[in-house]
N, C-alpha and C. Protein backbone atom coordinates (compact mmCIF):
# COMPACT_ATOMS: atom_id res chain seq x y z
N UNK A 1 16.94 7.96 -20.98
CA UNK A 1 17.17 7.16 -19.78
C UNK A 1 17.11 8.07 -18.55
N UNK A 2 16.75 7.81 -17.58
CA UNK A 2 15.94 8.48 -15.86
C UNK A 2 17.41 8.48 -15.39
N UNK A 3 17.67 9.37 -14.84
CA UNK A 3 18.79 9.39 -13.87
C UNK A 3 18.60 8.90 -12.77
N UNK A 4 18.98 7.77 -12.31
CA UNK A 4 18.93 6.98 -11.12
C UNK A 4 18.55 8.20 -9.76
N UNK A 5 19.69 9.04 -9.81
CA UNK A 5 19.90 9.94 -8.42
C UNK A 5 18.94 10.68 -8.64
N UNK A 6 18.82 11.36 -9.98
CA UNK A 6 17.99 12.33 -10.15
C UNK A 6 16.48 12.06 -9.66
N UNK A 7 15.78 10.62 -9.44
CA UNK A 7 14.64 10.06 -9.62
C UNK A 7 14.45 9.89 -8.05
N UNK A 8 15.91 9.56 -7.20
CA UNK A 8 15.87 9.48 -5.70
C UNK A 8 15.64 11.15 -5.41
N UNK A 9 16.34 11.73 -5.73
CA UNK A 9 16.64 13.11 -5.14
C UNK A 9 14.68 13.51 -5.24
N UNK A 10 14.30 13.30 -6.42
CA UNK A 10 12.60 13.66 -6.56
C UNK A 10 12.11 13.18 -6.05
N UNK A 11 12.12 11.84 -5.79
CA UNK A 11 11.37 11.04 -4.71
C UNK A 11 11.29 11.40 -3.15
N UNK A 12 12.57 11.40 -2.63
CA UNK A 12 13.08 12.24 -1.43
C UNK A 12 11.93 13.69 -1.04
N UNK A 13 12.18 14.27 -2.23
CA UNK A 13 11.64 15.56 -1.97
C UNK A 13 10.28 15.36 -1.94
N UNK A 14 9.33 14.32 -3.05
CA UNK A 14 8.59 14.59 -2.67
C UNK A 14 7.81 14.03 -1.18
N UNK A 15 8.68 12.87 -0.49
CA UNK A 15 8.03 12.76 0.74
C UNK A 15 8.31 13.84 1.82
N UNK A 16 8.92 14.11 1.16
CA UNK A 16 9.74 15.72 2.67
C UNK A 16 8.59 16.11 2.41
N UNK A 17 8.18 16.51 1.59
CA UNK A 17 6.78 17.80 0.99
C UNK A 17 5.60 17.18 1.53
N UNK A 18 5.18 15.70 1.67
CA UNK A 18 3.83 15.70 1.39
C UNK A 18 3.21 15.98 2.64
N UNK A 19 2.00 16.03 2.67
CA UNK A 19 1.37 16.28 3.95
C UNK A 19 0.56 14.29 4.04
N UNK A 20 0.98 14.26 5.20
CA UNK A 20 0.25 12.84 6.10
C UNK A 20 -1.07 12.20 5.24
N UNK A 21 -2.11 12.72 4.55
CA UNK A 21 -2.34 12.35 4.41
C UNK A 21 -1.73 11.87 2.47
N UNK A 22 -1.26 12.81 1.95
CA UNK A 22 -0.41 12.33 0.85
C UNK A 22 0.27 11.06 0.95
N UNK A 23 0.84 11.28 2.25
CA UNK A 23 2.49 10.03 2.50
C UNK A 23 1.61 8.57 2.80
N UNK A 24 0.13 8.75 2.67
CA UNK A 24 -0.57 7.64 3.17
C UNK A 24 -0.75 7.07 1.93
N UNK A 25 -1.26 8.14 1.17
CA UNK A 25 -1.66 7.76 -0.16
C UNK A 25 -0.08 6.88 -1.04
N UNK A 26 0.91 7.49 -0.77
CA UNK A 26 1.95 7.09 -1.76
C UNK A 26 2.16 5.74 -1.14
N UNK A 27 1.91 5.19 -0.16
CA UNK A 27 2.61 4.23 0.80
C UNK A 27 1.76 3.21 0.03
N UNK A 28 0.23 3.57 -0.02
CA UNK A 28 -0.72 2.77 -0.85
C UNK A 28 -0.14 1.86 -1.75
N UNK A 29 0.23 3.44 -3.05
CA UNK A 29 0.16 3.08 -3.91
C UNK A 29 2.07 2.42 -4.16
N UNK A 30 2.86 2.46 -3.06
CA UNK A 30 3.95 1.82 -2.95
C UNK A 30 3.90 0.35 -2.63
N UNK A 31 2.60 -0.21 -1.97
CA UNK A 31 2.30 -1.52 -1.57
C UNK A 31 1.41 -2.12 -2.65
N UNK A 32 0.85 -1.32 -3.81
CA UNK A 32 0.18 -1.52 -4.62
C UNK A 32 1.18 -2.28 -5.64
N UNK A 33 2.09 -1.15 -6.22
CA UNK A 33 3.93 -1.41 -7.14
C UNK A 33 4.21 -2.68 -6.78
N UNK A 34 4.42 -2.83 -5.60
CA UNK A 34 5.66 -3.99 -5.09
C UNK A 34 4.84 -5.20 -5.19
N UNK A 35 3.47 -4.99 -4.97
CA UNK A 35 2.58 -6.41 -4.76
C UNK A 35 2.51 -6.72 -6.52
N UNK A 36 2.27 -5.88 -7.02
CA UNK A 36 2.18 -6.31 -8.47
C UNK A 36 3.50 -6.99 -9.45
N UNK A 37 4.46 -6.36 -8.97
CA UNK A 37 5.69 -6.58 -9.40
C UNK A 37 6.25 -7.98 -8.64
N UNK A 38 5.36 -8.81 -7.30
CA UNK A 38 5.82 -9.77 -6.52
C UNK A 38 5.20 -10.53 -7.60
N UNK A 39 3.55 -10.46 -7.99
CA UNK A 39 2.47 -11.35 -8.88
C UNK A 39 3.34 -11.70 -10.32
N UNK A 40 3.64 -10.40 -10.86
CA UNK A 40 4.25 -10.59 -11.72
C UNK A 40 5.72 -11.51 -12.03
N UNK A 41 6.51 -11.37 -11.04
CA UNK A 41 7.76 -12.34 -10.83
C UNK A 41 7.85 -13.82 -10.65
N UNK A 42 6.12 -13.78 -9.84
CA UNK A 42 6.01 -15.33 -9.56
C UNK A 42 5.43 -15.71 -10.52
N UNK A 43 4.68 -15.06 -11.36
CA UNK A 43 4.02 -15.75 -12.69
C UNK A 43 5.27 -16.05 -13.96
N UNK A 44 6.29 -15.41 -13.18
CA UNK A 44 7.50 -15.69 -14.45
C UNK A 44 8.65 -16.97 -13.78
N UNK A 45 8.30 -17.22 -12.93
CA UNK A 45 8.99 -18.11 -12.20
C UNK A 45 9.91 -17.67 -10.90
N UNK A 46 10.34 -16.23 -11.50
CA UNK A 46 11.42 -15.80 -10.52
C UNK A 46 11.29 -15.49 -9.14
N UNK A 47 11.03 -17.14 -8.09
CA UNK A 47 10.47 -16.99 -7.07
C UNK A 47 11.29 -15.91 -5.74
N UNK A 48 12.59 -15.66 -6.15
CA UNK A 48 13.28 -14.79 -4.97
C UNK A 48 12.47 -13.16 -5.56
N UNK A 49 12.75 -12.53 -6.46
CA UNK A 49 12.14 -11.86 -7.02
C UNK A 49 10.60 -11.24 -6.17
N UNK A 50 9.71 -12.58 -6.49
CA UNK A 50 8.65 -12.65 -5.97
C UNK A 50 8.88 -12.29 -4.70
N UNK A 51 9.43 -13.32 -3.69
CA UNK A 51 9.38 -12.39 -2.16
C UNK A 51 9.83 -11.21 -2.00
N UNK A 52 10.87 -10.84 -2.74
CA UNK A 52 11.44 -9.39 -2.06
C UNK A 52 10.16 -8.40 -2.32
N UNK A 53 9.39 -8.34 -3.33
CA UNK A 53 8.59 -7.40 -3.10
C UNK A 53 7.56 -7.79 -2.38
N UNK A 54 7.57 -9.33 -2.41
CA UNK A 54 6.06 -9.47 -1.64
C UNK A 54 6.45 -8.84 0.15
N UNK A 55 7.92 -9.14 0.47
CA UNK A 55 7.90 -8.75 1.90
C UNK A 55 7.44 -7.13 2.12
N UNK A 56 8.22 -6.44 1.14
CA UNK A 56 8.05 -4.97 0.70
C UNK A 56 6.63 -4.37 0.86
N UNK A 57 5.73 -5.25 0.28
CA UNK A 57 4.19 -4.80 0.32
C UNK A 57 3.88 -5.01 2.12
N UNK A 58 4.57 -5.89 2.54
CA UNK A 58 3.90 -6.72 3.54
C UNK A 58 4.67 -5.62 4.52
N UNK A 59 5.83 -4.77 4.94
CA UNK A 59 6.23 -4.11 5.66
C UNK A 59 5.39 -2.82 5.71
N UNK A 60 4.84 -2.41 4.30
CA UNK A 60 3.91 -1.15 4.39
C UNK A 60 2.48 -1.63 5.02
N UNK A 61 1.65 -3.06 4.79
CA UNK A 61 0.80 -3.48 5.56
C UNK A 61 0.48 -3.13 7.07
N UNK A 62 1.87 -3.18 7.28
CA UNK A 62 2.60 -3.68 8.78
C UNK A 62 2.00 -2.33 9.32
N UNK A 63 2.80 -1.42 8.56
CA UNK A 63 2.86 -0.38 9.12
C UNK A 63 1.71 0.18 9.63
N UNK A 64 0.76 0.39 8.31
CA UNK A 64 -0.69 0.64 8.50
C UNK A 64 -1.55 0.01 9.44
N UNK A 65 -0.70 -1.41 9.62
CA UNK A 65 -1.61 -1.55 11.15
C UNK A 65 -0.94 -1.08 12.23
N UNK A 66 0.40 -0.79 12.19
CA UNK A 66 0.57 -0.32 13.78
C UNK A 66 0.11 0.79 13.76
N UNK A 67 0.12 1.80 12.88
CA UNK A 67 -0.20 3.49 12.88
C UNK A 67 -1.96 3.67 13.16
N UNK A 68 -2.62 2.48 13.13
CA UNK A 68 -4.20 2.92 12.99
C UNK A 68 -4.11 3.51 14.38
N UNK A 69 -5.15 5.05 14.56
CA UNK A 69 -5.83 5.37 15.84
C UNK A 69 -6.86 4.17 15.80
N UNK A 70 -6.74 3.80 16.73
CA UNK A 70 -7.47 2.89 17.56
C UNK A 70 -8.69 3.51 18.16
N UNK A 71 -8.88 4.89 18.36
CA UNK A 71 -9.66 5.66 19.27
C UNK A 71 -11.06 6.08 18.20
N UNK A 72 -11.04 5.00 17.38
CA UNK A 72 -11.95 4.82 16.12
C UNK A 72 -12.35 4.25 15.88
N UNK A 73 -14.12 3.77 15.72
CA UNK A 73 -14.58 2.71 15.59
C UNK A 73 -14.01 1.96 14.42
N UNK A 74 -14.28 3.10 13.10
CA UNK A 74 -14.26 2.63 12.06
C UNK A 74 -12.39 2.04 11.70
N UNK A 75 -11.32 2.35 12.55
CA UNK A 75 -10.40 1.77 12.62
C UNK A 75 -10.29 0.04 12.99
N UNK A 76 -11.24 -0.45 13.72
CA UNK A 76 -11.68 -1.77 13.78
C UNK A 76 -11.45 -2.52 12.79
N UNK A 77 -12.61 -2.08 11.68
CA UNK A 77 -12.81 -2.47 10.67
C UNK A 77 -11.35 -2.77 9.65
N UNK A 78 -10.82 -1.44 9.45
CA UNK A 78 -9.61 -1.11 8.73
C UNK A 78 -8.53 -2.05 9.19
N UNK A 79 -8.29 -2.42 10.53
CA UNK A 79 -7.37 -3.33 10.93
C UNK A 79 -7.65 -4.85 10.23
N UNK A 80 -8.90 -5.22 10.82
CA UNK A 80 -9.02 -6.34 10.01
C UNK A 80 -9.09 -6.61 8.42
N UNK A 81 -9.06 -5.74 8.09
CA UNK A 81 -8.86 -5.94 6.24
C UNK A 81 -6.98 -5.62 6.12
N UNK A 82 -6.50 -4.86 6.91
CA UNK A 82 -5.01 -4.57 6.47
C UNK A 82 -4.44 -6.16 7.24
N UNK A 83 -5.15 -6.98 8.21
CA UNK A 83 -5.13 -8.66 9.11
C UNK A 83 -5.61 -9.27 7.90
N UNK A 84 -6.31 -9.10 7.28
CA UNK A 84 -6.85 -9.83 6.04
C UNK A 84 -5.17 -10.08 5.01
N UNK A 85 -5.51 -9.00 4.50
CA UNK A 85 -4.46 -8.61 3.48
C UNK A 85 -3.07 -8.94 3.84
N UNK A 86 -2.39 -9.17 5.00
CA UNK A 86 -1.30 -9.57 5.25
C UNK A 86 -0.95 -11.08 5.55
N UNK A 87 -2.23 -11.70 6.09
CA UNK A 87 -2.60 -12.83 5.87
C UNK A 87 -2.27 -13.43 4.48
N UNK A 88 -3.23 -12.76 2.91
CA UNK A 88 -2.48 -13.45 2.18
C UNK A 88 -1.62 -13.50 1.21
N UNK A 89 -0.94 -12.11 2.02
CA UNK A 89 0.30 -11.77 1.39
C UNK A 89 1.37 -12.91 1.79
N UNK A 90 1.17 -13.00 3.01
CA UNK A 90 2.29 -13.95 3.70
C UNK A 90 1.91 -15.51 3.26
N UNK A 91 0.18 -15.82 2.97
CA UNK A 91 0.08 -17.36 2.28
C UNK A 91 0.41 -17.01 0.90
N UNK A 92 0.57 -16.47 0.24
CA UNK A 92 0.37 -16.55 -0.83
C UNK A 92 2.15 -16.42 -1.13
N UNK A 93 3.10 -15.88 -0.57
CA UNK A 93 4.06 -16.08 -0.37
C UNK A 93 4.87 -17.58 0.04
N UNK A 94 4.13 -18.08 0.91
CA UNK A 94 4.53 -19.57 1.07
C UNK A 94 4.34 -20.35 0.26
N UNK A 95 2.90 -19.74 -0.02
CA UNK A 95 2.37 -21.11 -0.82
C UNK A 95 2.65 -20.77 -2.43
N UNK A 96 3.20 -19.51 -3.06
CA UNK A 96 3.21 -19.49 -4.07
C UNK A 96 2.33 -19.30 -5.12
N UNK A 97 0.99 -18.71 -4.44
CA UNK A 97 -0.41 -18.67 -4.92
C UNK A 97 -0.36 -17.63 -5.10
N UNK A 98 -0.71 -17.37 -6.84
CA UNK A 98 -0.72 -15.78 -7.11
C UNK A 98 -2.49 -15.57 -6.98
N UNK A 99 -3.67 -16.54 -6.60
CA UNK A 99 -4.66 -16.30 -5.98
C UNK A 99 -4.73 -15.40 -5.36
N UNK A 100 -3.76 -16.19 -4.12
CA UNK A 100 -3.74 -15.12 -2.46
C UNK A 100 -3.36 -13.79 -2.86
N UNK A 101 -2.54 -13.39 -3.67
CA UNK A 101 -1.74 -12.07 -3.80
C UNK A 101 -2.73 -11.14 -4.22
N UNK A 102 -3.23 -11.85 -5.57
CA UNK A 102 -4.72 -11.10 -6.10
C UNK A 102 -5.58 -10.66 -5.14
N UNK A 103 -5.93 -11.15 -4.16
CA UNK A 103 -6.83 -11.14 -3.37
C UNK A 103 -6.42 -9.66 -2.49
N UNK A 104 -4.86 -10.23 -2.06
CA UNK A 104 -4.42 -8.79 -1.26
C UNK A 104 -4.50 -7.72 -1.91
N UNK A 105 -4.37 -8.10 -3.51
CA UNK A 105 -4.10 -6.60 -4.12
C UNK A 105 -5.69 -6.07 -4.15
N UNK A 106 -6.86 -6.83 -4.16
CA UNK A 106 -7.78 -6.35 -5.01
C UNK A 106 -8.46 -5.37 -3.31
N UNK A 107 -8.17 -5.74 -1.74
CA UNK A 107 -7.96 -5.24 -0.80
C UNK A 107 -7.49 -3.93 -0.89
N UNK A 108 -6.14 -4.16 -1.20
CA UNK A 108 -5.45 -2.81 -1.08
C UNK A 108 -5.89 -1.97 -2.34
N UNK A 109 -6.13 -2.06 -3.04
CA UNK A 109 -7.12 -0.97 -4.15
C UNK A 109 -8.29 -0.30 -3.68
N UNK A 110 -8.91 -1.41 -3.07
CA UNK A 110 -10.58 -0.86 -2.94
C UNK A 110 -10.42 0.21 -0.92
N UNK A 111 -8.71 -0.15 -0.59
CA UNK A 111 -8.51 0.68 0.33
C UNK A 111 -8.15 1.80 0.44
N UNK A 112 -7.03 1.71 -0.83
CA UNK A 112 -6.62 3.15 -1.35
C UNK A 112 -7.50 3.48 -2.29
N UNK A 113 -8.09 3.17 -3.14
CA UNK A 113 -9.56 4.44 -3.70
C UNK A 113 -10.92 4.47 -2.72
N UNK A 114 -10.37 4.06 -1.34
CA UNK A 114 -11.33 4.61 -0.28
C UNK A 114 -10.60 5.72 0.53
N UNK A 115 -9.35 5.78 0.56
CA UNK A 115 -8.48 6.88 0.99
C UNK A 115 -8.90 7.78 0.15
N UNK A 116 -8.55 8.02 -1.26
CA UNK A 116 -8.52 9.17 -2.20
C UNK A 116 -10.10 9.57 -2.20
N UNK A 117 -10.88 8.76 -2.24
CA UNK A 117 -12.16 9.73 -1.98
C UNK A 117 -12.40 10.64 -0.90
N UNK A 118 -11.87 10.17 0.71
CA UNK A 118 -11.90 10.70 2.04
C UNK A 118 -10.95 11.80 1.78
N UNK A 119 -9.88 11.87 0.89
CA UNK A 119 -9.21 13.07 0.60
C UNK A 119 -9.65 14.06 -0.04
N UNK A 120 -10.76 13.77 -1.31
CA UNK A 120 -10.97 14.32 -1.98
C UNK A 120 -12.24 15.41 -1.17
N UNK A 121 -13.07 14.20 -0.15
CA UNK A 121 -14.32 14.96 0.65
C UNK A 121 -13.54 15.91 1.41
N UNK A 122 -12.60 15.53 2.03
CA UNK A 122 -11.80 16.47 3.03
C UNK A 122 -11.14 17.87 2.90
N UNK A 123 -10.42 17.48 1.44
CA UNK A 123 -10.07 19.02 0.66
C UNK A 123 -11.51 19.74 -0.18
N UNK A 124 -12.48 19.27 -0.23
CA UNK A 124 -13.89 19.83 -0.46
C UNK A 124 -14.33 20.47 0.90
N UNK A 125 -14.22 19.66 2.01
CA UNK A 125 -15.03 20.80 3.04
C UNK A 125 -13.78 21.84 3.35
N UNK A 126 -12.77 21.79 4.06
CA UNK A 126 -11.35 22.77 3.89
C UNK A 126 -11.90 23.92 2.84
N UNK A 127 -12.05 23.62 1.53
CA UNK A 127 -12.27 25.19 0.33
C UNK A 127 -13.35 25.67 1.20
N UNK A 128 -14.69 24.82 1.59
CA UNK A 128 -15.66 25.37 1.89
C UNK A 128 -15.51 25.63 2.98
N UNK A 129 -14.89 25.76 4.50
CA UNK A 129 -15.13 25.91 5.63
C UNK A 129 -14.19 27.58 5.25
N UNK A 130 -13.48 27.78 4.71
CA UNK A 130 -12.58 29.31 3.96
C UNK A 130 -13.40 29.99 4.03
């Protein structure tokens, strides 16, 4: 059995540690958890369940849109898919449609394994610019 504290205290540490673009990545894959675990609750009935994580996904959404540089074309774009995705986080929340949720999740995947590649190009030129 995980030690409750022990699992915060690691967790803790590792956001102290990460670098920005890490803490982007975990936030991802933290809106990824909660959205799945909302799908999953509402497919079991347990509709309170269901919102608390669906709001959960929907506050890291949030976030990602207030934090976009704007001073970016390609941030345009990114806003309206994280406007997409919160859209039907929040219908799919009302309405109880694990459709809509699917939809957000299958968004936020194809956003975060578009992050981890831009990480992966980024720590590739970094070795090479050394």
């Amino acid at each position: 059995m995980v030690n409750p504290q022990m699992a915060n205290a690691y967790k803790n540490q590792q956001v102290m540690t990460s670098s920005p673009e890490q803490l982007t990545l975990l936030l991802y894959n933290g809106a990824l958890r909660f959205l799945t675990e909302s799908i999953l609750a509402m497919e079991q009935g347990d509709v309170q369940k269901s919102h608390n994580a669906n709001m959960r996904a929907q506050n890291i959404v949030r976030e990602f849109i207030r934090t976009l540089d704007m001073n970016y074309e390609l941030s345009i774009t990114w806003e309206q898919l994280y406007e997409y995705t919160e859209h039907c986080l929040i219908q799919g929340n009302i309405k109880k449609d694990v459709t809509l949720l699917q939809q957000a999740k299958e968004v936020l995947l194809e956003l975060r394994d578009t992050w981890v590649e831009a990480m992966k190009q980024t720590h590739v030129a970094r070795a090479v610019a050394k």
